[in-house]
C-alpha atoms as a PDB file:
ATOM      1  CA  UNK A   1      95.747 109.459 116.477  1.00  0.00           C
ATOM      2  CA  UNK A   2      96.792 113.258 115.600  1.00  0.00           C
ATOM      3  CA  UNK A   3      98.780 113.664 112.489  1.00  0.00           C
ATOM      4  CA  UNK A   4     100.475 117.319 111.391  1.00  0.00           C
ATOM      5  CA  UNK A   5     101.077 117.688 108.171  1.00  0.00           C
ATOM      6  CA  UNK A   6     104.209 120.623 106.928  1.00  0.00           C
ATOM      7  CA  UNK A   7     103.959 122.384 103.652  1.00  0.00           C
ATOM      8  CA  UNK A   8     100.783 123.586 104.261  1.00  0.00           C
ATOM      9  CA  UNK A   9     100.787 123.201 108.104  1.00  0.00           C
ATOM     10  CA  UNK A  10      97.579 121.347 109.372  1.00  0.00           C
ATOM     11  CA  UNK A  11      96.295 118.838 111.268  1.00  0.00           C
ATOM     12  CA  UNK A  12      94.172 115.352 110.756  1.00  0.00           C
ATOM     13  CA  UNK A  13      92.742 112.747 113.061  1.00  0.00           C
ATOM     14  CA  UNK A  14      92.688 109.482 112.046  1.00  0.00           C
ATOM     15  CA  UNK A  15      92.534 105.394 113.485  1.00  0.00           C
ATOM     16  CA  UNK A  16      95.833 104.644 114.935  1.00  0.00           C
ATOM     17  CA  UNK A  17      96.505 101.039 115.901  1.00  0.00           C
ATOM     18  CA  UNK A  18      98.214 100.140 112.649  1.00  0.00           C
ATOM     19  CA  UNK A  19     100.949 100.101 109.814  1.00  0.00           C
ATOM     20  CA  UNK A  20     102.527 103.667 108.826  1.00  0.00           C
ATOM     21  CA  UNK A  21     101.965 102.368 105.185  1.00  0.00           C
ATOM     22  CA  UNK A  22      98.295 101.617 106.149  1.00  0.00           C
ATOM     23  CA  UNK A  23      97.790 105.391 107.492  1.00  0.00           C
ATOM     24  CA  UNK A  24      99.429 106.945 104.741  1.00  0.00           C
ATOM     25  CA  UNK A  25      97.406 104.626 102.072  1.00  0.00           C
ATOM     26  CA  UNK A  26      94.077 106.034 103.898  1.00  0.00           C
ATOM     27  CA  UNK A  27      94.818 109.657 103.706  1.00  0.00           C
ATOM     28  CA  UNK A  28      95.587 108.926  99.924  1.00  0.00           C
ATOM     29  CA  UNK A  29      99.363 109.545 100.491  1.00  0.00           C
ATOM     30  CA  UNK A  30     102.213 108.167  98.095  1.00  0.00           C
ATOM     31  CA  UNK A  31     104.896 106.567 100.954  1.00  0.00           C
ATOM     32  CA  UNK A  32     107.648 107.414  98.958  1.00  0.00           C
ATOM     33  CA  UNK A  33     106.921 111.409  98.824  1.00  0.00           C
ATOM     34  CA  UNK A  34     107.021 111.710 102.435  1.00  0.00           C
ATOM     35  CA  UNK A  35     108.331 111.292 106.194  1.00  0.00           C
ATOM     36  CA  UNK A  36     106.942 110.188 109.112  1.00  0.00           C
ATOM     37  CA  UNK A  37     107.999 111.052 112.399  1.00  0.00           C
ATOM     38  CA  UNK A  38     107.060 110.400 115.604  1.00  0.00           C
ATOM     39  CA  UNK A  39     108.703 111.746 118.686  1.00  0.00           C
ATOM     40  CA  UNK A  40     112.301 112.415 116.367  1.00  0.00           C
ATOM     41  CA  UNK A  41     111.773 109.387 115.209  1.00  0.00           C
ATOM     42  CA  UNK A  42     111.587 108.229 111.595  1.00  0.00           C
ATOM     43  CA  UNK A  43     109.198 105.880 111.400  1.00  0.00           C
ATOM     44  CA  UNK A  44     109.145 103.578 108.642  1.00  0.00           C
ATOM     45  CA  UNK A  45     106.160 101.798 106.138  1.00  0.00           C
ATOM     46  CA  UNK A  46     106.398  98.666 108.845  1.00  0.00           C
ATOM     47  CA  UNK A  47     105.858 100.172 112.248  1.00  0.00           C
ATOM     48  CA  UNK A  48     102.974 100.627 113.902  1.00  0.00           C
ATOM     49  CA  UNK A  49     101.437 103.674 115.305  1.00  0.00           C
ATOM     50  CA  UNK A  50      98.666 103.411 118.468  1.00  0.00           C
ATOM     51  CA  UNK A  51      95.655 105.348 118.411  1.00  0.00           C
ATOM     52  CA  UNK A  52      97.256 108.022 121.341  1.00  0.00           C
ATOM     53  CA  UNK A  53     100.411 108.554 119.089  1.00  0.00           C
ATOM     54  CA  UNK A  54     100.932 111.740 117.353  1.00  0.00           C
ATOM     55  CA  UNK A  55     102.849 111.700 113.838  1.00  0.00           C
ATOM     56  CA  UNK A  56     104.265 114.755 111.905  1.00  0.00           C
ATOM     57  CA  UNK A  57     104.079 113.769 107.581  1.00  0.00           C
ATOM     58  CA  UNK A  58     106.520 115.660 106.365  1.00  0.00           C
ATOM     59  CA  UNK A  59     107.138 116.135 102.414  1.00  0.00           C
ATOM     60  CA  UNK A  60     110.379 114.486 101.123  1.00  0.00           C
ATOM     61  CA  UNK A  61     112.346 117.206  99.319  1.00  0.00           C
ATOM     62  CA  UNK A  62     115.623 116.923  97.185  1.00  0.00           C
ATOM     63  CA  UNK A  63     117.620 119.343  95.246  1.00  0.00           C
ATOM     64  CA  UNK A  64     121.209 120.129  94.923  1.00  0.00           C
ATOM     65  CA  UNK A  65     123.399 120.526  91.760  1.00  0.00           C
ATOM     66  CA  UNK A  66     121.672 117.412  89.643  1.00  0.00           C
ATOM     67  CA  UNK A  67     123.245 114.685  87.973  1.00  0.00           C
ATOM     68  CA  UNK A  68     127.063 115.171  86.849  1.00  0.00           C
ATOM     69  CA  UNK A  69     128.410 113.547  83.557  1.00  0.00           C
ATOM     70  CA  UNK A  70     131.331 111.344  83.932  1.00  0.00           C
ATOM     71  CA  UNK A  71     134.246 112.960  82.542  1.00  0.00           C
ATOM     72  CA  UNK A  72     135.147 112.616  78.740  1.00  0.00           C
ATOM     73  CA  UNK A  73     137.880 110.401  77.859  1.00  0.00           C
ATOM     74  CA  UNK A  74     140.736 112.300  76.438  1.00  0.00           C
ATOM     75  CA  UNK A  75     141.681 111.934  73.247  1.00  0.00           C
ATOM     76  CA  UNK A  76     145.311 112.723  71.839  1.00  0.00           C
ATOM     77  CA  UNK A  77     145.348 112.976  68.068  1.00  0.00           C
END
């Protein structure tokens, strides 16, 4: 099985024939930092993957404007 990796672009080979999680635990890969992909479509820890599949491992990245603060209760004196 071929799997591309993004962010640096590059590619593996690895045994296919088993879990996502399984793949990802062999190539020392945290599941939760990353997606997998296989023909557009998100794969997820539980499916399998065949040994003529190819799967793109792309990093999981968030951002945006952080955690807002709920607003202060107003107090009339």
């Amino acid at each position: 099985m071929k799997v591309r990796f993004r962010n640096p672009d590059r590619e593996v080979e690895t045994a296919g024939g088993r879990k996502v999680r399984d793949v990802l635990v062999d190539l020392d890969i945290d599941p939760d930092t990353v997606l997998v992909i296989r023909e557009r479509e998100l794969l997820t820890g539980e499916d399998v993957v065949g040994a003529d599949d190819r799967i793109e491992i792309r990093p999981v990245i968030s951002g945006g404007g952080g955690w807002l603060a709920p607003p202060r209760a107003r107090v009339d004196a």
